[in-house]
N, C-alpha and C. Protein backbone atom coordinates (compact mmCIF):
# COMPACT_ATOMS: atom_id res chain seq x y z
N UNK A 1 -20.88 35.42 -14.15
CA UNK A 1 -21.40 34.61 -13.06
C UNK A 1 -21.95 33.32 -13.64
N UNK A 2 -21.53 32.21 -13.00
CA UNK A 2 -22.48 31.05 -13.60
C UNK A 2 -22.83 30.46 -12.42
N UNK A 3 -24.39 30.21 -12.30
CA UNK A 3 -25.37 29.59 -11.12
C UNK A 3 -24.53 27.99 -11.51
N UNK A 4 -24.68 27.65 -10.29
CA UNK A 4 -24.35 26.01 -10.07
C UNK A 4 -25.49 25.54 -9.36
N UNK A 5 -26.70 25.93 -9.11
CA UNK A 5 -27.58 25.36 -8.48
C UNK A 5 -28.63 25.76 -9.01
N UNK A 6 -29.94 25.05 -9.23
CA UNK A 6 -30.90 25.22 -9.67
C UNK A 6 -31.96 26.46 -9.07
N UNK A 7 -32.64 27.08 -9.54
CA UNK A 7 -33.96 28.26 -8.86
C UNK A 7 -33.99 27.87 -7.58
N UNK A 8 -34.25 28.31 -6.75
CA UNK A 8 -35.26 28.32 -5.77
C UNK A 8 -36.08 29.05 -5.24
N UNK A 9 -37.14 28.47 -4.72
CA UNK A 9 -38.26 29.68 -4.77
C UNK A 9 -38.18 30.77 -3.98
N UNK A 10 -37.51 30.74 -2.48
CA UNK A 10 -36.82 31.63 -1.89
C UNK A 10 -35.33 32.10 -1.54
N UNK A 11 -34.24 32.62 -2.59
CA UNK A 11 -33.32 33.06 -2.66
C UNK A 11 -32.92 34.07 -1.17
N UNK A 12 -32.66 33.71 -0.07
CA UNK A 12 -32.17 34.44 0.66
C UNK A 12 -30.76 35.33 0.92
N UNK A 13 -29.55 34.41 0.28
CA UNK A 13 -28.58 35.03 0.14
C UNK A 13 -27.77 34.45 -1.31
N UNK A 14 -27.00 35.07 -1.41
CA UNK A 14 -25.50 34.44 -2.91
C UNK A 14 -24.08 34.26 -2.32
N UNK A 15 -24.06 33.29 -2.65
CA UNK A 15 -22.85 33.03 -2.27
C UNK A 15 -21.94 32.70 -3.50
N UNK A 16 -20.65 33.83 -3.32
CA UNK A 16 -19.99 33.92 -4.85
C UNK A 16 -18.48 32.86 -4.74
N UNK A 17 -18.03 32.18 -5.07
CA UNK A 17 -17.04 31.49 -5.44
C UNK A 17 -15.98 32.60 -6.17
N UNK A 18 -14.85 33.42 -5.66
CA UNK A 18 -14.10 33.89 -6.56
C UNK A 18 -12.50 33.35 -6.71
N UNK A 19 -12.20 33.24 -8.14
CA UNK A 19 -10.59 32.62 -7.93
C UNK A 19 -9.73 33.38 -7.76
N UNK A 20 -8.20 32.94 -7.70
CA UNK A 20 -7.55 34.27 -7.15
C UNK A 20 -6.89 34.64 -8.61
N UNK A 21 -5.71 35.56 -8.91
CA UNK A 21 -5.56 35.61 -10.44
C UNK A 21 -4.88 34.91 -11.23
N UNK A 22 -5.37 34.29 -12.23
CA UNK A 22 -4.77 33.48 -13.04
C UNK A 22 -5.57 31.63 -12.69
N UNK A 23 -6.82 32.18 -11.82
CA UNK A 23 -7.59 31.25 -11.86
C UNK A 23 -8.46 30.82 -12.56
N UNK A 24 -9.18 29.76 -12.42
CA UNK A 24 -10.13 28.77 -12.90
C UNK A 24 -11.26 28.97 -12.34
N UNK A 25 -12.55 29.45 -13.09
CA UNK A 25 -13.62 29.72 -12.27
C UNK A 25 -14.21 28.58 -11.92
N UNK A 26 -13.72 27.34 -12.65
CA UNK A 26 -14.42 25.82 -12.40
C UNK A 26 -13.51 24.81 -11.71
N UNK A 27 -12.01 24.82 -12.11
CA UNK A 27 -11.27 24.19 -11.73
C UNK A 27 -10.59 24.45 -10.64
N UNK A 28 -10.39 25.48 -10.02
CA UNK A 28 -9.88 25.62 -9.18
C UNK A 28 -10.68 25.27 -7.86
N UNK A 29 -12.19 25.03 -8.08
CA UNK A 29 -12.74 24.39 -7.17
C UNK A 29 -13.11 23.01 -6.89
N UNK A 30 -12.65 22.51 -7.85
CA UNK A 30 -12.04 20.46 -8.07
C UNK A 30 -11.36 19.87 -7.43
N UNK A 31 -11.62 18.51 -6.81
CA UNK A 31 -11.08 17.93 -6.64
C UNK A 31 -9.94 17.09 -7.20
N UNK A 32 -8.87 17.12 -7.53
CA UNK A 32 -8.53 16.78 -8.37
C UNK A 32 -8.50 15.07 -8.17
N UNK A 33 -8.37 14.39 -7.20
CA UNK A 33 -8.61 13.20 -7.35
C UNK A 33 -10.10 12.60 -7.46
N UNK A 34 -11.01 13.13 -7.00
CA UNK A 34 -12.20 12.75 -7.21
C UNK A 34 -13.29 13.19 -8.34
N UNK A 35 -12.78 14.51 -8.85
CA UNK A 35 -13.32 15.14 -9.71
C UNK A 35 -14.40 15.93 -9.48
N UNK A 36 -14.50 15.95 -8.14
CA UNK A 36 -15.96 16.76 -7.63
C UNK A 36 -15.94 18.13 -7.34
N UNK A 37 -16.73 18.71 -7.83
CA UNK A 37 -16.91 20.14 -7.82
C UNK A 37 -17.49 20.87 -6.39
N UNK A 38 -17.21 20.99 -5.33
CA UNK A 38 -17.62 20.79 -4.00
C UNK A 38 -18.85 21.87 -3.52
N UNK A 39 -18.43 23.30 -4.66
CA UNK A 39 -19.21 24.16 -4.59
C UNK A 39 -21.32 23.86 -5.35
N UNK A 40 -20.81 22.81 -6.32
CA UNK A 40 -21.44 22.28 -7.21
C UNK A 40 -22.01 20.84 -6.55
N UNK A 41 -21.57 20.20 -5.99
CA UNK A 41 -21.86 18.57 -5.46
C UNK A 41 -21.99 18.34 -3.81
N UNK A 42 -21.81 19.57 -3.17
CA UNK A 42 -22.07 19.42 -1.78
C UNK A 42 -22.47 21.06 -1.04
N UNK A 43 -22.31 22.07 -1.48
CA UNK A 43 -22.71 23.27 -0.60
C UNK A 43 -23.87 23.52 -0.84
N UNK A 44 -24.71 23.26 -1.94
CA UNK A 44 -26.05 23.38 -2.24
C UNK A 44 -26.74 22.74 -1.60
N UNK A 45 -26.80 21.60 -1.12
CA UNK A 45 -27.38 20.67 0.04
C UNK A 45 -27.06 21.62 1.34
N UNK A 46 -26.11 21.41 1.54
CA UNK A 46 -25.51 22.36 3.11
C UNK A 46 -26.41 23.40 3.26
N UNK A 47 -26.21 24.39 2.25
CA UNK A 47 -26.58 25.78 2.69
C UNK A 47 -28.06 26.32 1.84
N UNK A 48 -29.32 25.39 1.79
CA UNK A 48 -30.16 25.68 1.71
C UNK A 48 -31.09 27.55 1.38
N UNK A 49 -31.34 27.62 0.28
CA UNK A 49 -32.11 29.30 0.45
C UNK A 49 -31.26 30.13 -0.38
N UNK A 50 -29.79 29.20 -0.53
CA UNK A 50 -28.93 30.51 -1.38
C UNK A 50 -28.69 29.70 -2.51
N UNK A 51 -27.93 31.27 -3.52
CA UNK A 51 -27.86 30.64 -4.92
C UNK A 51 -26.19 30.77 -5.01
N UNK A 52 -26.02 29.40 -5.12
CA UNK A 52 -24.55 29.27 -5.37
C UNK A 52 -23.63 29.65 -6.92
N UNK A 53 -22.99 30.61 -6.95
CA UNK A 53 -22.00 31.01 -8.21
C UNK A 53 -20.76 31.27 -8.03
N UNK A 54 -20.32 30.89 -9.41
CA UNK A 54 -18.35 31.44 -9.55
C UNK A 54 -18.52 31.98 -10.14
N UNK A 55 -17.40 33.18 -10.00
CA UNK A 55 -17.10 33.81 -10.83
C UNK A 55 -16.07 33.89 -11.79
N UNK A 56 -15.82 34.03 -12.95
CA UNK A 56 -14.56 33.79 -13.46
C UNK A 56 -14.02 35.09 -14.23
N UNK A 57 -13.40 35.37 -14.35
CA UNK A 57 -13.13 36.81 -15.25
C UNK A 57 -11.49 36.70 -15.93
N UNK A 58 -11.08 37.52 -16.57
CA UNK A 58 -9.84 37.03 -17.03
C UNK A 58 -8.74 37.76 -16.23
N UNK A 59 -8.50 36.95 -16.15
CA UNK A 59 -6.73 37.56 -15.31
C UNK A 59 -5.53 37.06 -15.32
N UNK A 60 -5.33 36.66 -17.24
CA UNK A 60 -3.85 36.39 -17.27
C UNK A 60 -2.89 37.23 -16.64
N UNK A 61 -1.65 36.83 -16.54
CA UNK A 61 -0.94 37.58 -15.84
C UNK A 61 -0.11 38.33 -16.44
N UNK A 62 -0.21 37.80 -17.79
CA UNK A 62 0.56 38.29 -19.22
C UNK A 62 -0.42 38.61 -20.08
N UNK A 63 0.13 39.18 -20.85
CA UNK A 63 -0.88 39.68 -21.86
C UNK A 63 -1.91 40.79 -21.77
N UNK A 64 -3.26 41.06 -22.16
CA UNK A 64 -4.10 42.01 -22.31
C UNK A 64 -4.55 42.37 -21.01
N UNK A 65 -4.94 41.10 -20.46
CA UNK A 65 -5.59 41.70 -18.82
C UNK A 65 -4.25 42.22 -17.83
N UNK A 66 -3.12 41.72 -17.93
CA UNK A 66 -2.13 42.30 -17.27
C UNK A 66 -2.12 43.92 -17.11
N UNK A 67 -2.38 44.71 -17.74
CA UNK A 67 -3.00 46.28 -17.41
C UNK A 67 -3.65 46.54 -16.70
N UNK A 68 -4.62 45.48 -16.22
CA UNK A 68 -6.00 46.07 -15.70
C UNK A 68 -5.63 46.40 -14.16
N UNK A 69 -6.34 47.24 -13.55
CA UNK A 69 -5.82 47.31 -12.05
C UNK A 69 -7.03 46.49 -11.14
N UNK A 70 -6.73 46.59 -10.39
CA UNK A 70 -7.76 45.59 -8.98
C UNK A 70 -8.82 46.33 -9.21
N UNK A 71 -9.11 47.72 -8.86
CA UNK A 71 -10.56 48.70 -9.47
C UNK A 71 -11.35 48.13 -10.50
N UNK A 72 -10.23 47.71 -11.86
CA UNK A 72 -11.10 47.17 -12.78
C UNK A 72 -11.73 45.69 -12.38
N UNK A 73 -11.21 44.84 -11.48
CA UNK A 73 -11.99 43.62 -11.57
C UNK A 73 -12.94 43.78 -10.82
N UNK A 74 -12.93 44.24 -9.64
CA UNK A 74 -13.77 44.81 -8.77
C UNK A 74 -15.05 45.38 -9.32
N UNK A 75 -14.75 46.38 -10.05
CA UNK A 75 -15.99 46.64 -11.22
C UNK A 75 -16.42 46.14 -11.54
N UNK A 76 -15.68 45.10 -12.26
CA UNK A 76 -16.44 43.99 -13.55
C UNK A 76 -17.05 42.90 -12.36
N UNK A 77 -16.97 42.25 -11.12
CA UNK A 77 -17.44 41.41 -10.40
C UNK A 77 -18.89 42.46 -9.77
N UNK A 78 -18.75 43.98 -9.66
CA UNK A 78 -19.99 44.31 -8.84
C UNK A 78 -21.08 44.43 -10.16
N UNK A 79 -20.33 44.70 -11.36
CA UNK A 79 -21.72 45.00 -12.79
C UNK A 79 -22.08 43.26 -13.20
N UNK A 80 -21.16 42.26 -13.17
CA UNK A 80 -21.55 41.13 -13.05
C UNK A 80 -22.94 40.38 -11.71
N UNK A 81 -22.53 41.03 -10.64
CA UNK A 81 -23.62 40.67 -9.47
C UNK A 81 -24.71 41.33 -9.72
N UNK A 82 -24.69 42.31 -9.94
CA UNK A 82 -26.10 43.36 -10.19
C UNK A 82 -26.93 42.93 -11.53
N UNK A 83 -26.29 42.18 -12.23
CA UNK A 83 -26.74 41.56 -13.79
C UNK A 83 -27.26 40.59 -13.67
N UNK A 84 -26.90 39.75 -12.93
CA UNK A 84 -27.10 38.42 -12.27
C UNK A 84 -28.34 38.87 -11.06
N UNK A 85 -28.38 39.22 -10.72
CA UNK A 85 -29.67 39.47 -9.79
C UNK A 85 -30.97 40.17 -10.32
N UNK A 86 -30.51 41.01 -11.21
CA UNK A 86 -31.32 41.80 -11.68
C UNK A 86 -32.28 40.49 -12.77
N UNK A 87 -31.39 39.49 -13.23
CA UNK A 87 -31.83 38.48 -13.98
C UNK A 87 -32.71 37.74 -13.09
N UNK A 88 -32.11 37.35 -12.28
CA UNK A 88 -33.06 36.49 -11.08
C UNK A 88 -34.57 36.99 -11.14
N UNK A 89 -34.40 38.36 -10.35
CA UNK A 89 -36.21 39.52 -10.57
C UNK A 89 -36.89 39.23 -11.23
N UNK A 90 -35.83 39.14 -12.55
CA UNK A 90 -36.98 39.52 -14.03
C UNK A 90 -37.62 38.07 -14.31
N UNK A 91 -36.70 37.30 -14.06
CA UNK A 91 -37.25 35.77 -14.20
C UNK A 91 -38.04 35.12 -12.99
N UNK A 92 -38.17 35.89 -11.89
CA UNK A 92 -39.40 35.61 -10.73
C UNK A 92 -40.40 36.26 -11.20
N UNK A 93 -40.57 37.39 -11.91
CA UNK A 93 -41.33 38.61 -11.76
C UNK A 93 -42.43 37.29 -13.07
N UNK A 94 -41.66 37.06 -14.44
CA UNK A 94 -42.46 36.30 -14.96
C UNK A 94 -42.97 35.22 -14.36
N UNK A 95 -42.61 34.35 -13.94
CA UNK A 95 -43.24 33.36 -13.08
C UNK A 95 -44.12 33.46 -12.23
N UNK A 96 -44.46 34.71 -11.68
CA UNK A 96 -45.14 34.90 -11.27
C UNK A 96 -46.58 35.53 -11.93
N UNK A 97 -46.39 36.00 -13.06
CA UNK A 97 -47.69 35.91 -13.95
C UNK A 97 -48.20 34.85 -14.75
N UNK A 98 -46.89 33.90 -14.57
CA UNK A 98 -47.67 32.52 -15.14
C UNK A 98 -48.88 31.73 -14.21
């Protein structure tokens, strides 16, 4: 998971960016003529309270990940969200004893 938007003090929802396979967890959300990252340069304004992320994972279509079945990414995106949140907690939980 990589956050594209900074903390905020009240996280209400996540909103995940996923590519389809053989995607770009960054590029595929580019503009390609403007270069703007839309998830990154305009939904964070829009949608106020949430924490905006992509996800990226590997999914050549050849090679090593070509084995893997849909179960496995599925997996790896729900132990990725739960890691990622669980991070969020731990890093409110300190801030809040500061």
């Amino acid at each position: 998971m990589t956050p594209l938007n900074g903390n905020q003090a009240e996280i209400k929802a996540d909103v995940v960016a996923v590519t389809g396979l053989a995607g770009n967890a960054w590029g595929s959300w580019v503009n390609p003529e403007t270069r703007a990252m839309w998830l990154h340069d305009f939904l964070p304004q829009r949608v106020t309270n949430a924490r905006v992320m992509t996800y990226g994972y590997d999914s050549l279509l050849i090679g090593r990940s070509a084995n893997l079945e849909l179960t496995d990414y599925r997996n790896g995106f729900i132990r990725a969200l739960k890691d990622c949140r669980n991070e969020c907690k731990q890093n409110q939980k300190l801030l809040e004893k500061l």
